[in-house]
PDB file of N, CA and C in Angstrom:
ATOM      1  N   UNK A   1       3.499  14.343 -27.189  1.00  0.00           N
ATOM      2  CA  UNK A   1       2.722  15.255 -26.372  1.00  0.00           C
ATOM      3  C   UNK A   1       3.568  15.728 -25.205  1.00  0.00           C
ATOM      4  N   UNK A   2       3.438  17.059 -25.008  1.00  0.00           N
ATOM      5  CA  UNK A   2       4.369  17.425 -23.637  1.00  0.00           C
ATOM      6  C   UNK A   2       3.446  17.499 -22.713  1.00  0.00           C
ATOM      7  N   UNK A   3       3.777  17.431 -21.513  1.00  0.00           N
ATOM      8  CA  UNK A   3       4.022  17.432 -20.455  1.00  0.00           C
ATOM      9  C   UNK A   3       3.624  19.058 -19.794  1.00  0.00           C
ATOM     10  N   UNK A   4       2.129  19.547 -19.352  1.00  0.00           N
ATOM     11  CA  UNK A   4       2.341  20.983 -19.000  1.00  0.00           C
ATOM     12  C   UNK A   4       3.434  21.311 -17.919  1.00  0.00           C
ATOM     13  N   UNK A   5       2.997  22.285 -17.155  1.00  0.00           N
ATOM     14  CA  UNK A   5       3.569  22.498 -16.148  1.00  0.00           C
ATOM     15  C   UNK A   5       3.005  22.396 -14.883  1.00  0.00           C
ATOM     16  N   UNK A   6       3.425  21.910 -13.619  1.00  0.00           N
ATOM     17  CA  UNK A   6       2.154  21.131 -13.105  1.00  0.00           C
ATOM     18  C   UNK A   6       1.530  20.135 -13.186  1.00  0.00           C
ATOM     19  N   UNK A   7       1.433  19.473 -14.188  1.00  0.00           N
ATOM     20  CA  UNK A   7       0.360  18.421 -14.837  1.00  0.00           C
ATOM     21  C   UNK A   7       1.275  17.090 -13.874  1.00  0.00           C
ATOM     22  N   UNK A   8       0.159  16.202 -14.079  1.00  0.00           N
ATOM     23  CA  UNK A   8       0.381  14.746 -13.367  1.00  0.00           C
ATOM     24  C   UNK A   8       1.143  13.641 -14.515  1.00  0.00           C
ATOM     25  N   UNK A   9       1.064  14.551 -15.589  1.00  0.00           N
ATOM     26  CA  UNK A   9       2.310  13.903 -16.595  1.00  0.00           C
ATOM     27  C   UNK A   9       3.470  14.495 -16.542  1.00  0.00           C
ATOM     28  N   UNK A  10       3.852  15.507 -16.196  1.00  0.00           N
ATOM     29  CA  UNK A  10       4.860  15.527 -15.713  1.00  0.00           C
ATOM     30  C   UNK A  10       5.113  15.505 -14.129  1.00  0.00           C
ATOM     31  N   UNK A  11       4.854  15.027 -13.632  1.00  0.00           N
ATOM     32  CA  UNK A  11       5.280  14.277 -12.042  1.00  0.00           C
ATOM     33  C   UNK A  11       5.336  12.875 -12.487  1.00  0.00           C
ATOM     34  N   UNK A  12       4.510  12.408 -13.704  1.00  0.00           N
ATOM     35  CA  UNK A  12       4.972  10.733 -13.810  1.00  0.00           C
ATOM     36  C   UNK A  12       6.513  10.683 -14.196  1.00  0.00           C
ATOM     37  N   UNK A  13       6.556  11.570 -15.664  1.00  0.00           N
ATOM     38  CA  UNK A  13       7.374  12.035 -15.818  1.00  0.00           C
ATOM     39  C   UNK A  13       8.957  12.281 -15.383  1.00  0.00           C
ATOM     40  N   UNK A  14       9.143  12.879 -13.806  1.00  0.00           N
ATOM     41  CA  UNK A  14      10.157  13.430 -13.371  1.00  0.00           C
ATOM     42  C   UNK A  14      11.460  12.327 -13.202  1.00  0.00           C
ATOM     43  N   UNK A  15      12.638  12.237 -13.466  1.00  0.00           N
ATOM     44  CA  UNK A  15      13.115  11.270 -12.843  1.00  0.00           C
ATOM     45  C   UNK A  15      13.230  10.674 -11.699  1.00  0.00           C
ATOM     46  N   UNK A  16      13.198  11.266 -10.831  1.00  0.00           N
ATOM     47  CA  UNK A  16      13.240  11.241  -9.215  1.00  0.00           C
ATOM     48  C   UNK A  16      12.001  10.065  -9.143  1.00  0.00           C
ATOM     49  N   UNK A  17      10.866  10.875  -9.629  1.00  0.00           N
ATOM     50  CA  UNK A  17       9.541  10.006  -9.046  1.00  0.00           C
ATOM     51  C   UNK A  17      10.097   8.527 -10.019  1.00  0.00           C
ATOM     52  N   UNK A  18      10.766   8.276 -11.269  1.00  0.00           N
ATOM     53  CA  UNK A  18      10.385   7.316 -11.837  1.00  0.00           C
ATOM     54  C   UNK A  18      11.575   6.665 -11.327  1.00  0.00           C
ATOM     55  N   UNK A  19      12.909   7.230 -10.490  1.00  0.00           N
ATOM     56  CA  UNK A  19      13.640   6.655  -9.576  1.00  0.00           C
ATOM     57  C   UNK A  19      12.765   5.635  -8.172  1.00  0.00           C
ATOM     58  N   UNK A  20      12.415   6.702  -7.585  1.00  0.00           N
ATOM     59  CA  UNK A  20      11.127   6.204  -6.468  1.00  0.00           C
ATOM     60  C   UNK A  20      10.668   4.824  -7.120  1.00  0.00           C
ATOM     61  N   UNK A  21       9.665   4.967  -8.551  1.00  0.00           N
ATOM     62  CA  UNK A  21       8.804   3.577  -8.652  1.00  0.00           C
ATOM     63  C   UNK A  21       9.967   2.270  -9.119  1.00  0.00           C
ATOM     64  N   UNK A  22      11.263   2.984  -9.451  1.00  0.00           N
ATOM     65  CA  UNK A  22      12.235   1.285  -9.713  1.00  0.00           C
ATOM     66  C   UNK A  22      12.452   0.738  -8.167  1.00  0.00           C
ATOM     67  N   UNK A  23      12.752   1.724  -7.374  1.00  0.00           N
ATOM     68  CA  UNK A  23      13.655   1.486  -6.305  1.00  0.00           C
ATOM     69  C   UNK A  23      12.361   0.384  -5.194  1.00  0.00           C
ATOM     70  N   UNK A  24      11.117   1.124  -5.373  1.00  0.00           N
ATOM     71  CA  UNK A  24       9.720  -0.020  -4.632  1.00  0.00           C
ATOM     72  C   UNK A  24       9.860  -1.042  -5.444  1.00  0.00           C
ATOM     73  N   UNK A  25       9.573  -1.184  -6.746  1.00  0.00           N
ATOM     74  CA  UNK A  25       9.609  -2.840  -7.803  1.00  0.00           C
ATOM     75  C   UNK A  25      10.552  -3.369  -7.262  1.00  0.00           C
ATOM     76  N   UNK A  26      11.847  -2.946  -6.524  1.00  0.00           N
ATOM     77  CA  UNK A  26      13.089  -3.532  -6.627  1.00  0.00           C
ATOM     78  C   UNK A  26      13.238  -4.210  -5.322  1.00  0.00           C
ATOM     79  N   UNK A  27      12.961  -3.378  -4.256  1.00  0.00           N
ATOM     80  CA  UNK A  27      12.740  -3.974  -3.056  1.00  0.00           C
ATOM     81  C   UNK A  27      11.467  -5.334  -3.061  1.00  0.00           C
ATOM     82  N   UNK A  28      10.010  -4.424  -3.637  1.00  0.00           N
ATOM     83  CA  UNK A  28       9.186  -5.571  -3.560  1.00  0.00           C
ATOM     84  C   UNK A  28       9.805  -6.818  -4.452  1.00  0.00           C
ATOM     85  N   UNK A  29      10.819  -7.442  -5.363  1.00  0.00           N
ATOM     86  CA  UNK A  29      10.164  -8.211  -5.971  1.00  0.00           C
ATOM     87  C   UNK A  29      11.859  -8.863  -5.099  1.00  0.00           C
ATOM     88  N   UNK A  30      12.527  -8.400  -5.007  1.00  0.00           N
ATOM     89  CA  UNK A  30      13.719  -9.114  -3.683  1.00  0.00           C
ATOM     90  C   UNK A  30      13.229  -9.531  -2.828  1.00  0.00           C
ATOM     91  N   UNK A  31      11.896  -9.191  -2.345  1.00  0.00           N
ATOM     92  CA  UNK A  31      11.691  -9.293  -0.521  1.00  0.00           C
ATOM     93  C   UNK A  31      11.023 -10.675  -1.144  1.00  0.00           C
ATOM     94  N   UNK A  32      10.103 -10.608  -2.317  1.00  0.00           N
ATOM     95  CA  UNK A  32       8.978 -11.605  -2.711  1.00  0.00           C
ATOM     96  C   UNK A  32       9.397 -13.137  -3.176  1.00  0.00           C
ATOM     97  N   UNK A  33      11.006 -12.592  -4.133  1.00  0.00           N
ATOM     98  CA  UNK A  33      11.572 -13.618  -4.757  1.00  0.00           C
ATOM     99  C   UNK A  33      12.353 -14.699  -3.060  1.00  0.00           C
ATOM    100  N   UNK A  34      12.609 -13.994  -2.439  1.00  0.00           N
ATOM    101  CA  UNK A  34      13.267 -14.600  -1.224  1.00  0.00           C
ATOM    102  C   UNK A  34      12.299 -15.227  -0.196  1.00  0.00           C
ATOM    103  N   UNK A  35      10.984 -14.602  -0.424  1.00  0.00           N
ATOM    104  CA  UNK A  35      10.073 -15.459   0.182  1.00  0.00           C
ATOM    105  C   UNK A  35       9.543 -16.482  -0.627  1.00  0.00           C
ATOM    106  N   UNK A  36       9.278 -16.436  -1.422  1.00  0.00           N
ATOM    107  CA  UNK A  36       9.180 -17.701  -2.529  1.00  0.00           C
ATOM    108  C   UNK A  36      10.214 -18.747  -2.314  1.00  0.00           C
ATOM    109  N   UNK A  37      11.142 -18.689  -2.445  1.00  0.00           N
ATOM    110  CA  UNK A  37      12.048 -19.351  -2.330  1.00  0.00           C
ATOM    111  C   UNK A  37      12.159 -20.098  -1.362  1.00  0.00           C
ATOM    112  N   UNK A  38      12.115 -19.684   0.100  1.00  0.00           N
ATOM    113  CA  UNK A  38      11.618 -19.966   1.361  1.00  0.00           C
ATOM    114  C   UNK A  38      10.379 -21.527   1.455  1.00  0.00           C
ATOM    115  N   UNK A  39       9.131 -20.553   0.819  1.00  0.00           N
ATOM    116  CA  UNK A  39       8.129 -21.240   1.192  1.00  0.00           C
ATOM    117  C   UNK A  39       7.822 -22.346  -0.286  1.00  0.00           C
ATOM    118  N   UNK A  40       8.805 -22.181  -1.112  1.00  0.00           N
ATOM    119  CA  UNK A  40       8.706 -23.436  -1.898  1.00  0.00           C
ATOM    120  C   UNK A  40       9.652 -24.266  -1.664  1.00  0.00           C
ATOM    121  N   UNK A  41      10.679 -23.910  -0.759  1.00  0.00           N
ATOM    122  CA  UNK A  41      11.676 -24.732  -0.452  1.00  0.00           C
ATOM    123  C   UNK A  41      10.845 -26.173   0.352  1.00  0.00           C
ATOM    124  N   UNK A  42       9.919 -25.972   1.139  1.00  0.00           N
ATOM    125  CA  UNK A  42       9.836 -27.016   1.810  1.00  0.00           C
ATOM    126  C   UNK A  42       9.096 -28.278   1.232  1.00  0.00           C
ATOM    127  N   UNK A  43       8.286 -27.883   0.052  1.00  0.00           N
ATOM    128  CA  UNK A  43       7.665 -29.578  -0.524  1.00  0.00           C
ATOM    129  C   UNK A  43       8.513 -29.929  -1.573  1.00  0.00           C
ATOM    130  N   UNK A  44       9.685 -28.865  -2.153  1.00  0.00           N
ATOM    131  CA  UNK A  44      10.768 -29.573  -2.925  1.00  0.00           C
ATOM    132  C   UNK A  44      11.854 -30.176  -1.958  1.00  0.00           C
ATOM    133  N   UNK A  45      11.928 -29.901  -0.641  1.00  0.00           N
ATOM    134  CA  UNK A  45      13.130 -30.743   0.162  1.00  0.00           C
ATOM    135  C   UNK A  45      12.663 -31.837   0.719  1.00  0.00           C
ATOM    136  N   UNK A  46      11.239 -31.365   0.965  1.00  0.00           N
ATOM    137  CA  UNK A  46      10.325 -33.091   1.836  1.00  0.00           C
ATOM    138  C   UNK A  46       9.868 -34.005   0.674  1.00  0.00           C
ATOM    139  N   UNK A  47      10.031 -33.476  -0.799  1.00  0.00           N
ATOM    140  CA  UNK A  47       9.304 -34.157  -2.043  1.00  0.00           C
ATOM    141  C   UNK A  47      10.856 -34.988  -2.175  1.00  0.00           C
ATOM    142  N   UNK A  48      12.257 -34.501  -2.235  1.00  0.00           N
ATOM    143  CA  UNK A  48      13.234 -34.802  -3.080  1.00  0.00           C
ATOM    144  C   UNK A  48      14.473 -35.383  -1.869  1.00  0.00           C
ATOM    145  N   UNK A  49      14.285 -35.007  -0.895  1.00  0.00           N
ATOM    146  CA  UNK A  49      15.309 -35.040  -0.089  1.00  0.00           C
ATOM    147  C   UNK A  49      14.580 -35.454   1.535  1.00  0.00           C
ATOM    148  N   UNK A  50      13.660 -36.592   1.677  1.00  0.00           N
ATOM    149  CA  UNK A  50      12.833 -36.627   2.838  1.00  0.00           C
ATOM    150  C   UNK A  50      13.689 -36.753   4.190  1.00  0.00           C
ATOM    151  N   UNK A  51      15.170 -37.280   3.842  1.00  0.00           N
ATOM    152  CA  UNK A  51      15.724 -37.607   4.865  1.00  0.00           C
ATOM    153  C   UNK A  51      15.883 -36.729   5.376  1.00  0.00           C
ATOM    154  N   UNK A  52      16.051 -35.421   5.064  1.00  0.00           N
ATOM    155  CA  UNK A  52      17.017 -34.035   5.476  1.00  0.00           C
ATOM    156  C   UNK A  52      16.189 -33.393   6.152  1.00  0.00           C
ATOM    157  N   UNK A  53      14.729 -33.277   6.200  1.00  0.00           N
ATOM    158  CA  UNK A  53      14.116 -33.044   7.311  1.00  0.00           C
ATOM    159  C   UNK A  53      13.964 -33.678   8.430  1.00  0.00           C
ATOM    160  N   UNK A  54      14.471 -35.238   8.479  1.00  0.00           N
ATOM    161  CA  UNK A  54      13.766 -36.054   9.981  1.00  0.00           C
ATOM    162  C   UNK A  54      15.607 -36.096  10.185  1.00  0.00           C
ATOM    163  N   UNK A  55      16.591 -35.713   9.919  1.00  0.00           N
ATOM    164  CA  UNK A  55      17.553 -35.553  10.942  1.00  0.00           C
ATOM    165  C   UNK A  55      17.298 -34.772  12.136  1.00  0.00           C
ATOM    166  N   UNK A  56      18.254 -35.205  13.188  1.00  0.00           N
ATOM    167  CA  UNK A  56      17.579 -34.628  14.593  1.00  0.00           C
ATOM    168  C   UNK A  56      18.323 -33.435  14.489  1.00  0.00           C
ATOM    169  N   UNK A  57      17.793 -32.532  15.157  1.00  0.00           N
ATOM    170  CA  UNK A  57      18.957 -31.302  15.564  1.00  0.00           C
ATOM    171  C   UNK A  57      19.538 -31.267  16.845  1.00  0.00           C
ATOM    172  N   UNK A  58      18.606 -31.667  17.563  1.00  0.00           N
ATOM    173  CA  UNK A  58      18.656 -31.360  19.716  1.00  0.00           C
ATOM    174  C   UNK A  58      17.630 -32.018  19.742  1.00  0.00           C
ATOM    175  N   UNK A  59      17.596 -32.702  20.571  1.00  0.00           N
ATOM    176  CA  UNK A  59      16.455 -33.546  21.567  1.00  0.00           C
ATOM    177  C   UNK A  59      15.831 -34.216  20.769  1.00  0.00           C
ATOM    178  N   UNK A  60      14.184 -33.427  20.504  1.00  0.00           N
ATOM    179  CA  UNK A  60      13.392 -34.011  19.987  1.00  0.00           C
ATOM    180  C   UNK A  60      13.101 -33.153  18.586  1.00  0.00           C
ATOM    181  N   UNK A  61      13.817 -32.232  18.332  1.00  0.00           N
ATOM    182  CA  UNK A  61      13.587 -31.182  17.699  1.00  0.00           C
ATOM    183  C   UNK A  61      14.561 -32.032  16.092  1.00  0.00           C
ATOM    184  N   UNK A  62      13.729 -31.603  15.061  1.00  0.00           N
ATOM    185  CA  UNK A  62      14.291 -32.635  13.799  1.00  0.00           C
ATOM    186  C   UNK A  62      14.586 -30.963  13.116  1.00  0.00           C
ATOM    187  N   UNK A  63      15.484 -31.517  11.792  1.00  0.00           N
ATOM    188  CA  UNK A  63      15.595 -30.506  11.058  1.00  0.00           C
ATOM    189  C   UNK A  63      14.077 -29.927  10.494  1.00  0.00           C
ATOM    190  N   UNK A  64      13.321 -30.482   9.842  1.00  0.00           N
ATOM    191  CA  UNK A  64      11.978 -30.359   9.394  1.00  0.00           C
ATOM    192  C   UNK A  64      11.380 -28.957  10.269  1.00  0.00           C
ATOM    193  N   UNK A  65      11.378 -29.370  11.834  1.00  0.00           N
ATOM    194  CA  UNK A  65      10.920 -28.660  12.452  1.00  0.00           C
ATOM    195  C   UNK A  65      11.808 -27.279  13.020  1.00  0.00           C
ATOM    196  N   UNK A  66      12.960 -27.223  12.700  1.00  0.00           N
ATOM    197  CA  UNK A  66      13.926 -26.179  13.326  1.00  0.00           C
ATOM    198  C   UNK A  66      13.759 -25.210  11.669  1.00  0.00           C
ATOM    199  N   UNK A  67      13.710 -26.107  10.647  1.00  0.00           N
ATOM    200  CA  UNK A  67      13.243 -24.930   9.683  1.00  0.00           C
ATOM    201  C   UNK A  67      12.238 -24.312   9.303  1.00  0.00           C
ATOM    202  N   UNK A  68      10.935 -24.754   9.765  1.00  0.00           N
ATOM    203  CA  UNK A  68       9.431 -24.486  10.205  1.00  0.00           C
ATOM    204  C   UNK A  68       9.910 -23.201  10.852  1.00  0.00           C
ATOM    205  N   UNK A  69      10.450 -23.439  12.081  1.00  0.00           N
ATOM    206  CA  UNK A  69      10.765 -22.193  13.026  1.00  0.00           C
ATOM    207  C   UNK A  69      11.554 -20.972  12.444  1.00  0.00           C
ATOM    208  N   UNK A  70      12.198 -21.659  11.762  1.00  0.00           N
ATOM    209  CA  UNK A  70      13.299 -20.532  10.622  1.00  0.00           C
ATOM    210  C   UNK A  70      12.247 -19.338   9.908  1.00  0.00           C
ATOM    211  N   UNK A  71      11.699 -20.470   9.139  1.00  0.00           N
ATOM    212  CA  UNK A  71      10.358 -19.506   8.762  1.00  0.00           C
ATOM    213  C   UNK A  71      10.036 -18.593   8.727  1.00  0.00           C
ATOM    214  N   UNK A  72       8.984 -18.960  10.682  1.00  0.00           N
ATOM    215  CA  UNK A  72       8.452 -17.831  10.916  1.00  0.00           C
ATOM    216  C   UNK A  72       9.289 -16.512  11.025  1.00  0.00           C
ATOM    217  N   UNK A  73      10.945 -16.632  11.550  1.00  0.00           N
ATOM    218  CA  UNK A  73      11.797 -15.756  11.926  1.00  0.00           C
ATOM    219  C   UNK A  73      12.333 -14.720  10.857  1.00  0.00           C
ATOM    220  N   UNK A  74      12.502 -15.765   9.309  1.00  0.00           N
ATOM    221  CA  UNK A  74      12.704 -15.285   8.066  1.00  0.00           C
ATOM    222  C   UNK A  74      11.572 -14.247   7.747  1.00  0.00           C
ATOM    223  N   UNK A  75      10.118 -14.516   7.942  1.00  0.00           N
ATOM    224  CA  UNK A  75       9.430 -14.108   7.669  1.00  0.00           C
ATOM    225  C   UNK A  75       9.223 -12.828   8.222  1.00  0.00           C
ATOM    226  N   UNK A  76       9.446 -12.958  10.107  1.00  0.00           N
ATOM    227  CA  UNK A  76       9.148 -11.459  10.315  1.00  0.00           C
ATOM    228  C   UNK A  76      10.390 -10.433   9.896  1.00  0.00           C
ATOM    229  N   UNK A  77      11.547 -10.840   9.591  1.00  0.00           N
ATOM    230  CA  UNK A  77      12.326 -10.188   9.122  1.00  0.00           C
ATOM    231  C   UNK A  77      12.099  -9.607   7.751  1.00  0.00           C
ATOM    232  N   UNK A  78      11.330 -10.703   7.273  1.00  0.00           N
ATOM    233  CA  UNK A  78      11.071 -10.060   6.054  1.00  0.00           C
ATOM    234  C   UNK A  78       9.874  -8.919   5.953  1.00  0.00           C
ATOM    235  N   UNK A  79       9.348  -9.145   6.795  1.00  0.00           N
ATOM    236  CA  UNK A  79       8.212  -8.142   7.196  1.00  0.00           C
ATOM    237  C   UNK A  79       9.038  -6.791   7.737  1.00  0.00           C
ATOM    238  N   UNK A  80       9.690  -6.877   8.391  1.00  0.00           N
ATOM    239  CA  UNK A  80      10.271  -5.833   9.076  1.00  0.00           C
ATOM    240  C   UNK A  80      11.248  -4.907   7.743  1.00  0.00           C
ATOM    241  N   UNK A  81      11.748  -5.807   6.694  1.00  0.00           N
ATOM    242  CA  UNK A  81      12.631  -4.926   6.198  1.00  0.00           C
ATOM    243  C   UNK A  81      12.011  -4.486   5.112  1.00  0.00           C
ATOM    244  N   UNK A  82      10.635  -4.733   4.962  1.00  0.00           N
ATOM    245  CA  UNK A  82       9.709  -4.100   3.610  1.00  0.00           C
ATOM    246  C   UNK A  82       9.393  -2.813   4.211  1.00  0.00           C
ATOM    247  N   UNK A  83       9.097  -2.763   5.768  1.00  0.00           N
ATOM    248  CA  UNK A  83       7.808  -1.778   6.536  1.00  0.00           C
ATOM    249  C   UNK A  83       9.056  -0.284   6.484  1.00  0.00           C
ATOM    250  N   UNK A  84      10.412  -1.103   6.738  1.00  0.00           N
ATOM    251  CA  UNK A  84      11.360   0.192   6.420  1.00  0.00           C
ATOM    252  C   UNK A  84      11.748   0.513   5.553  1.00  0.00           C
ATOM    253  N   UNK A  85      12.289  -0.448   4.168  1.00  0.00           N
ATOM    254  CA  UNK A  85      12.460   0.131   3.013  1.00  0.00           C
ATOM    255  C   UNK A  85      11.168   0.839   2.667  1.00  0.00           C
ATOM    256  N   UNK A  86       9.969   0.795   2.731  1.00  0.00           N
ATOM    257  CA  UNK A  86       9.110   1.272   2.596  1.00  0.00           C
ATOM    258  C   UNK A  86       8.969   2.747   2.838  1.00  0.00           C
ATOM    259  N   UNK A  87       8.989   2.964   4.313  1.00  0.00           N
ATOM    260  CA  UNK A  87       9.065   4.124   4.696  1.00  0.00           C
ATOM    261  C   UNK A  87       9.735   4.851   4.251  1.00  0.00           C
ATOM    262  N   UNK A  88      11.501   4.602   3.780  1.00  0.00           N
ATOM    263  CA  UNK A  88      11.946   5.570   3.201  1.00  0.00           C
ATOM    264  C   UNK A  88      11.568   5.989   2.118  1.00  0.00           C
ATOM    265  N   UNK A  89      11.093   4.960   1.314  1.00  0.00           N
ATOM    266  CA  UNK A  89      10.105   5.373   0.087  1.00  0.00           C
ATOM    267  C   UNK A  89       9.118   6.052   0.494  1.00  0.00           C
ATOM    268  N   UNK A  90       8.502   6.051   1.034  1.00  0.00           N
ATOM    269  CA  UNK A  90       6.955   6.616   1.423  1.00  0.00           C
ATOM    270  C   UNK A  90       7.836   8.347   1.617  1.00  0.00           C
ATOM    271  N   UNK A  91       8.672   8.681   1.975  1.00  0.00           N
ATOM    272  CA  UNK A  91       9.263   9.936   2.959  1.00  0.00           C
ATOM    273  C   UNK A  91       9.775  10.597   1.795  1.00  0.00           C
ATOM    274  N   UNK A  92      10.158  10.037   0.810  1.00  0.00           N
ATOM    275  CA  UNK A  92      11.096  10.712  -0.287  1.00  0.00           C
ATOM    276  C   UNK A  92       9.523  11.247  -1.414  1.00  0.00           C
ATOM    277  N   UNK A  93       9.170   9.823  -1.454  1.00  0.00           N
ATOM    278  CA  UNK A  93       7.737  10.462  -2.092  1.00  0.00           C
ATOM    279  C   UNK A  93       6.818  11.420  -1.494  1.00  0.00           C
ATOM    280  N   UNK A  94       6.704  11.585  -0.495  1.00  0.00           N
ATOM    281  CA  UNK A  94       6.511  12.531   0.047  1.00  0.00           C
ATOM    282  C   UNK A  94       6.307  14.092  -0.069  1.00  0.00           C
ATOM    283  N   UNK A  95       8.038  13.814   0.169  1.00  0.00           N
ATOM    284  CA  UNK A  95       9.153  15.074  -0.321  1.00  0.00           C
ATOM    285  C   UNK A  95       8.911  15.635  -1.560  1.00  0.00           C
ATOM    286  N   UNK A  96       8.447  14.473  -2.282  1.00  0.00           N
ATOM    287  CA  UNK A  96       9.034  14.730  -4.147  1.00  0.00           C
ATOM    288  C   UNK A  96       7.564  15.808  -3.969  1.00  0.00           C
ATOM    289  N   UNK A  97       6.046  14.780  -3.545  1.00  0.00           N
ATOM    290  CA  UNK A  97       5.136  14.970  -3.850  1.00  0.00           C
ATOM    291  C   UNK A  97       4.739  16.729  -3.149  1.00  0.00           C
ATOM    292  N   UNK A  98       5.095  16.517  -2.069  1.00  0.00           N
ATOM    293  CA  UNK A  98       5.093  18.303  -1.633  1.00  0.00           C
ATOM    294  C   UNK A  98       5.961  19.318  -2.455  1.00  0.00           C
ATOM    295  N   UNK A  99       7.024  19.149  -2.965  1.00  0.00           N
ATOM    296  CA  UNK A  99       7.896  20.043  -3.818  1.00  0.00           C
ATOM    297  C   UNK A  99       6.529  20.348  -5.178  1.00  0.00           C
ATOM    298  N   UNK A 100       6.274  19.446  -5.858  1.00  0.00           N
ATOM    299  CA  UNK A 100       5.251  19.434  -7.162  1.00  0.00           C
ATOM    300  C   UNK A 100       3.690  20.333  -6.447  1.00  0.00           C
ATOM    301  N   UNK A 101       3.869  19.875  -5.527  1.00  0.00           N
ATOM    302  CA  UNK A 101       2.669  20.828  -5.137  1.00  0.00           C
ATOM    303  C   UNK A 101       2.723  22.158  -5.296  1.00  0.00           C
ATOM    304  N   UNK A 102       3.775  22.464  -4.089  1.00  0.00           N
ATOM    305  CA  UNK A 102       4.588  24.263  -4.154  1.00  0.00           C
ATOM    306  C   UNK A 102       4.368  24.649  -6.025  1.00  0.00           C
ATOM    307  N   UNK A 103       5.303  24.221  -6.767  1.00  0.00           N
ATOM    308  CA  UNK A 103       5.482  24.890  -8.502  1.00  0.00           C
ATOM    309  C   UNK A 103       4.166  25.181  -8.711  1.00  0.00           C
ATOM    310  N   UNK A 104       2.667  24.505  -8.113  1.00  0.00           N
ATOM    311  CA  UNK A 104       1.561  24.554  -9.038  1.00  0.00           C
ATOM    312  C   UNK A 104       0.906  25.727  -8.133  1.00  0.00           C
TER     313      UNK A 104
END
């Protein structure tokens, strides 16, 4: 079946747009796999390796707890670099999506 002209099968269609939907899967499932990783790290290191959290780092502060803090820091970073890869996605789609408008 083709694709009219105009039609929303061809905008699924276009390469660009089906560039756009690899390039979001690709970011989302990097940002996701690295947070996973993160937040399963800690009952496989306190399950397998208990010592490696109650080493001290400074004072009173243990490893356990300086990577707790890591965390949160990993995390807003990771927040921060979805909200911009994002945007450029959001801006190109955009773009794509106003050009398909104009042809119709």
């Amino acid at each position: 079946m083709e694709a009219k002209a105009g039609s929303f099968d061809e905008f699924m269609s276009d390469p660009r747009f089906r560039a756009l939907v690899r390039k979001k899967r690709s970011v989302s499932l990097v940002l996701f796999g690295i947070s996973m990783v993160l937040f399963f790290s800690i009952p496989v290191i306190s399950s397998y390796f208990p010592d490696l959290f109650k080493m001290r780092v400074f004072g009173e502060v243990n490893a356990g707890l300086a990577y707790l803090i890591f965390q949160y820091i990993a995390g807003g970073f990771i927040a921060w670099r979805y909200a911009v890869m994002f945007g450029k996605v959001d801006k190109e789609t955009a773009a794509l999506v106003s050009e398909f408008i104009r042809k119709i």
